[in-house]
PDB file of N, CA and C in Angstrom:
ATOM      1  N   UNK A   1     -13.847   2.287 -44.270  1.00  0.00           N
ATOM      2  CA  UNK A   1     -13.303   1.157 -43.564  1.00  0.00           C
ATOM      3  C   UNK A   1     -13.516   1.365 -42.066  1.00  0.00           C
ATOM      4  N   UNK A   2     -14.124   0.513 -41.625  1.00  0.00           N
ATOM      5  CA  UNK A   2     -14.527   0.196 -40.131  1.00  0.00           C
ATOM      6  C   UNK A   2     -13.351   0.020 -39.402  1.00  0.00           C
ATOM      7  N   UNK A   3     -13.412   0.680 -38.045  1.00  0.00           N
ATOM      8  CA  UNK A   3     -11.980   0.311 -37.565  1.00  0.00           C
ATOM      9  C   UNK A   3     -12.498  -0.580 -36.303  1.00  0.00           C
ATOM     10  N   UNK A   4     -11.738  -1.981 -36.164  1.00  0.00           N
ATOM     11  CA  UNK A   4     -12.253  -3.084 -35.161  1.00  0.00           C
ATOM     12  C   UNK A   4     -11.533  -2.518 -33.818  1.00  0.00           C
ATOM     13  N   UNK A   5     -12.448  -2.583 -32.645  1.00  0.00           N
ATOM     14  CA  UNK A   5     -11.699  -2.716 -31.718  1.00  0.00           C
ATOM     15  C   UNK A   5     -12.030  -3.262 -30.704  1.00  0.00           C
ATOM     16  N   UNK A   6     -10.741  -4.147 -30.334  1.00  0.00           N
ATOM     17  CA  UNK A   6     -10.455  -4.812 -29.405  1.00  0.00           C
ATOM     18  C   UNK A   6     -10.989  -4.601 -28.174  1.00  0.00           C
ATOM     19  N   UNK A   7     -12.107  -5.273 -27.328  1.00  0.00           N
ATOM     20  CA  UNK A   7     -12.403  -5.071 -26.005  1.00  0.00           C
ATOM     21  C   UNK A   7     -11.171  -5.428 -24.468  1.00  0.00           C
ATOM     22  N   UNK A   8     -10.161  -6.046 -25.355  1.00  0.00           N
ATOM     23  CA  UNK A   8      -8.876  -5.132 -24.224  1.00  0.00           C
ATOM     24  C   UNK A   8      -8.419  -3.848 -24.228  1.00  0.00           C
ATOM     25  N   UNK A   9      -8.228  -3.506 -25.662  1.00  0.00           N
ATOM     26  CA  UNK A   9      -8.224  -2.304 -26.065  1.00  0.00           C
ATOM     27  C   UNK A   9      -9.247  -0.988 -26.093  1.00  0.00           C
ATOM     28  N   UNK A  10     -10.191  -1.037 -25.382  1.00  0.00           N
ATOM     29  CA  UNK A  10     -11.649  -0.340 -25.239  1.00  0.00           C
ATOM     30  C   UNK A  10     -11.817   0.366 -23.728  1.00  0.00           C
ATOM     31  N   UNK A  11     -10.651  -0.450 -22.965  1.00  0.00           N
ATOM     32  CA  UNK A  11     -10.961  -0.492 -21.620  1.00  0.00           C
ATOM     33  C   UNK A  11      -9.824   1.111 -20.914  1.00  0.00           C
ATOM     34  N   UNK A  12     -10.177   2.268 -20.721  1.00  0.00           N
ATOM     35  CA  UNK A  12      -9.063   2.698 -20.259  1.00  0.00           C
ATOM     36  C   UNK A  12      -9.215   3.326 -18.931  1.00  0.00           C
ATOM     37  N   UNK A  13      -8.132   3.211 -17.787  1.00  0.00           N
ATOM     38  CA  UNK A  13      -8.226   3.866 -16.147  1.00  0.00           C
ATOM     39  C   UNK A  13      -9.102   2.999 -15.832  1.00  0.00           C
ATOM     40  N   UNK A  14      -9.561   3.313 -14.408  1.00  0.00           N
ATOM     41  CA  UNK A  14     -10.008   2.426 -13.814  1.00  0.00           C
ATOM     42  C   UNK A  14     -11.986   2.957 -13.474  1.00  0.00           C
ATOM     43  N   UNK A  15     -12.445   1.876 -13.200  1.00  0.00           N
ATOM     44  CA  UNK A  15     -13.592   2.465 -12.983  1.00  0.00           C
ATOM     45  C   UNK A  15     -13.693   2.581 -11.341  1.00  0.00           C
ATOM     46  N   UNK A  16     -15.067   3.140 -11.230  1.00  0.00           N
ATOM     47  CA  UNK A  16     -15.458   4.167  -9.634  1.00  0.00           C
ATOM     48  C   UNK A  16     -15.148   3.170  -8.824  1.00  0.00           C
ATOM     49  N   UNK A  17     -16.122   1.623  -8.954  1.00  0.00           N
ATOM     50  CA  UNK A  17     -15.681   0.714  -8.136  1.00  0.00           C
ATOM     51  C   UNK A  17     -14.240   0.428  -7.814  1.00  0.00           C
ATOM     52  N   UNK A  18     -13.358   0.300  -8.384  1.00  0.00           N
ATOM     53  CA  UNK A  18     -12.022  -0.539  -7.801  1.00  0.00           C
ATOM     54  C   UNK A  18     -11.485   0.401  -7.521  1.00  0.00           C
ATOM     55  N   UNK A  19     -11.357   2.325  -7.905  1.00  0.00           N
ATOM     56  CA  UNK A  19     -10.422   3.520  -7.735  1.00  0.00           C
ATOM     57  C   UNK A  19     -11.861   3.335  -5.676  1.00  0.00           C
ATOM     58  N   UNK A  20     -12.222   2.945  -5.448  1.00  0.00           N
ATOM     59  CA  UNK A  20     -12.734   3.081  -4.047  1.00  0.00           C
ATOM     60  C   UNK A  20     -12.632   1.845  -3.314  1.00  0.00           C
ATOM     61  N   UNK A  21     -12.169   0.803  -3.780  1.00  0.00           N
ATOM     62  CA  UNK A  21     -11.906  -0.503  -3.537  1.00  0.00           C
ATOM     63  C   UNK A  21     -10.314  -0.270  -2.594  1.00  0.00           C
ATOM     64  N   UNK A  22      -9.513   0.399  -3.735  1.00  0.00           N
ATOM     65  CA  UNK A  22      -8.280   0.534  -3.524  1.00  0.00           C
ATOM     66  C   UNK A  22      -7.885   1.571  -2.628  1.00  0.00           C
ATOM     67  N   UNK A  23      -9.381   2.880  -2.456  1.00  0.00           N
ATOM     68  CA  UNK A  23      -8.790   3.736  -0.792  1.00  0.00           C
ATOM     69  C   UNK A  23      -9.476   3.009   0.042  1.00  0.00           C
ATOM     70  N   UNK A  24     -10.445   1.988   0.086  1.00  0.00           N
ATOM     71  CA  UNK A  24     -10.738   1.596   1.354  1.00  0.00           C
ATOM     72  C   UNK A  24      -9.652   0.347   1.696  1.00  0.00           C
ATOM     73  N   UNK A  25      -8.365  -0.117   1.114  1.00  0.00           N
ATOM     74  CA  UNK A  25      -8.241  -0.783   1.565  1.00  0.00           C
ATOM     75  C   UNK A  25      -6.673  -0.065   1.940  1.00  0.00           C
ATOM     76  N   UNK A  26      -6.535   1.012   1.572  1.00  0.00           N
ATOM     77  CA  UNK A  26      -5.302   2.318   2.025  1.00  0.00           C
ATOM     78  C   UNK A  26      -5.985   2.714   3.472  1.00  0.00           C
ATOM     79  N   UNK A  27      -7.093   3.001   3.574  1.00  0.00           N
ATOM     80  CA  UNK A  27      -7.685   3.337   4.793  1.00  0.00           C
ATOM     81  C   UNK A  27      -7.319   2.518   5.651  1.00  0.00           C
ATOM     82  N   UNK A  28      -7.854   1.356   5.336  1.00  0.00           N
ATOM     83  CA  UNK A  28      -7.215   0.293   6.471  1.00  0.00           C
ATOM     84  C   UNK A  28      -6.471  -0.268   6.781  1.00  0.00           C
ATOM     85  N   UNK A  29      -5.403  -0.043   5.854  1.00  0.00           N
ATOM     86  CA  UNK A  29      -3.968  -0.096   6.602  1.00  0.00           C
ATOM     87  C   UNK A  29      -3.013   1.012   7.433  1.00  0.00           C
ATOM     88  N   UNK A  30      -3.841   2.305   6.760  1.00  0.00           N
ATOM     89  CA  UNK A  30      -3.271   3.467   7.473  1.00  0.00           C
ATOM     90  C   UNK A  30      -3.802   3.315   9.241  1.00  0.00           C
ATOM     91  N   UNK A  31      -5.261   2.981   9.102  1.00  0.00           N
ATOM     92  CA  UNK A  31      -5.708   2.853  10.397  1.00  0.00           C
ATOM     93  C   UNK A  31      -5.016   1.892  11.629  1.00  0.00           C
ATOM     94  N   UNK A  32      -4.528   0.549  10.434  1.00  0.00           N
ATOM     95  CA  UNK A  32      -3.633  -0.203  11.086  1.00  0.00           C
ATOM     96  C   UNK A  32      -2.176   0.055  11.704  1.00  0.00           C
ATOM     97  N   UNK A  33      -1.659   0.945  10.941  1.00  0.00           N
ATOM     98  CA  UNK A  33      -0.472   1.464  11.129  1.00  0.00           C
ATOM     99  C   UNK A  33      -0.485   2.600  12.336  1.00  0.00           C
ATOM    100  N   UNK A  34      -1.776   3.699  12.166  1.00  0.00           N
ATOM    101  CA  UNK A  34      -1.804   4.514  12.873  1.00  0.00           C
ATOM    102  C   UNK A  34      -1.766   3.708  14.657  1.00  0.00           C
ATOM    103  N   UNK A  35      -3.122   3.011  14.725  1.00  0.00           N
ATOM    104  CA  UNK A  35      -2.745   2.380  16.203  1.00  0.00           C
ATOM    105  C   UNK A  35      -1.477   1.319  16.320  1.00  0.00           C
ATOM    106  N   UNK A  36      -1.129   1.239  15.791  1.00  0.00           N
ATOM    107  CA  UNK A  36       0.383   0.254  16.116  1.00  0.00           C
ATOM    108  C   UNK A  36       1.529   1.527  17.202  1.00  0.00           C
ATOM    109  N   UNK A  37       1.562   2.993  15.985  1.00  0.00           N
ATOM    110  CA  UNK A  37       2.227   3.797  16.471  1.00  0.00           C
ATOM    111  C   UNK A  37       1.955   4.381  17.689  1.00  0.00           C
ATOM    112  N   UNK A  38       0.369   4.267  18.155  1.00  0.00           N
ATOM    113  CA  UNK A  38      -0.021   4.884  19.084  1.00  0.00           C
ATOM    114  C   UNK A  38       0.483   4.156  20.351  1.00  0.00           C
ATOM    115  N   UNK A  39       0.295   2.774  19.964  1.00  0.00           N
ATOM    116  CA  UNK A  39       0.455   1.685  21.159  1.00  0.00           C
ATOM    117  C   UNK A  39       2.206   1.803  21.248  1.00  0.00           C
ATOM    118  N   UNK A  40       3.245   2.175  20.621  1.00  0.00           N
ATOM    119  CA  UNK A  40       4.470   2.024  20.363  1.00  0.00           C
ATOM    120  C   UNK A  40       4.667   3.371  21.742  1.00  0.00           C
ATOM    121  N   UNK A  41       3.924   5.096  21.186  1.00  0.00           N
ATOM    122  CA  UNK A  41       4.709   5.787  22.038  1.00  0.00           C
ATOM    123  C   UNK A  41       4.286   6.152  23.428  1.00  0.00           C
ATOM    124  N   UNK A  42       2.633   4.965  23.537  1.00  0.00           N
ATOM    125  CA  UNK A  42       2.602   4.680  24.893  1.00  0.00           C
ATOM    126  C   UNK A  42       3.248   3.692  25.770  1.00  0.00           C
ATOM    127  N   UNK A  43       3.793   2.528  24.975  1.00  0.00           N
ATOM    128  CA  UNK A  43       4.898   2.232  25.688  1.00  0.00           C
ATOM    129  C   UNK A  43       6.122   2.744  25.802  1.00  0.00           C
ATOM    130  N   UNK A  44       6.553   4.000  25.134  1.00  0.00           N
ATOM    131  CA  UNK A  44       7.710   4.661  25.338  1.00  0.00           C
ATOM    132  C   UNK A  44       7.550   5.587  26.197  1.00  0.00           C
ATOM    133  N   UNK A  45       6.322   6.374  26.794  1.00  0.00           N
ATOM    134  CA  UNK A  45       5.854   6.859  27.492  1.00  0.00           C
ATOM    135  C   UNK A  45       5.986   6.151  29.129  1.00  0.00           C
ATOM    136  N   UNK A  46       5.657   5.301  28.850  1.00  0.00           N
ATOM    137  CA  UNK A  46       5.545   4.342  30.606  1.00  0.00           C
ATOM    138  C   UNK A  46       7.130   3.566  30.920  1.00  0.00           C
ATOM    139  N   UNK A  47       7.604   3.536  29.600  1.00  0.00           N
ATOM    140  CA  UNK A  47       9.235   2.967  29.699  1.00  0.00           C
ATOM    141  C   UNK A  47      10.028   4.680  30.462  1.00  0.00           C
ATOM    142  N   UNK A  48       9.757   5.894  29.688  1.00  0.00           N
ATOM    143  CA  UNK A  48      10.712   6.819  30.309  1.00  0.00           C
ATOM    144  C   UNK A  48       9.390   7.559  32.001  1.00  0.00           C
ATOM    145  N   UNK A  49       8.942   6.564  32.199  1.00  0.00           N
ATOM    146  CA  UNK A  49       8.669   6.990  33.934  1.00  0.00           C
ATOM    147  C   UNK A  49       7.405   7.462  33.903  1.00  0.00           C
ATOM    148  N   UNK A  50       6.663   7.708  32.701  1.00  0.00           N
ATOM    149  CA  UNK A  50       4.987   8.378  32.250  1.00  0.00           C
ATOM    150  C   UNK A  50       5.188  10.108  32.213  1.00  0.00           C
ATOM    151  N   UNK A  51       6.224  10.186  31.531  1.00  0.00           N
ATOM    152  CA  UNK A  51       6.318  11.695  31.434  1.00  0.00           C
ATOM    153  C   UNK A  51       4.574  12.770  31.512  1.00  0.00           C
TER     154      UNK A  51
END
């Protein structure tokens, strides 16, 4: 007896494309985040006198 299977069921983890889809788009929010912070403790910098 043949066992049928389901091509939803065939599919498992992710493939190369979308597991690199999903750090390039971690990259670019980290990058986003990173200069936000940068711009944040240079204005905290020029607020306490430009230490």
């Amino acid at each position: 007896m043949k066992k049928i299977i389901k091509k939803t069921e065939s599919k498992k983890g992710l493939s190369l494309v979308e597991i690199i889809c999903v750090i390039a788009i971690i990259c670019i929010l980290a990058g986003a985040i990173l200069f936000n912070y940068i711009h944040i403790f240079r204005n905290a910098i020029d607020a306490l006198g430009g230490i």
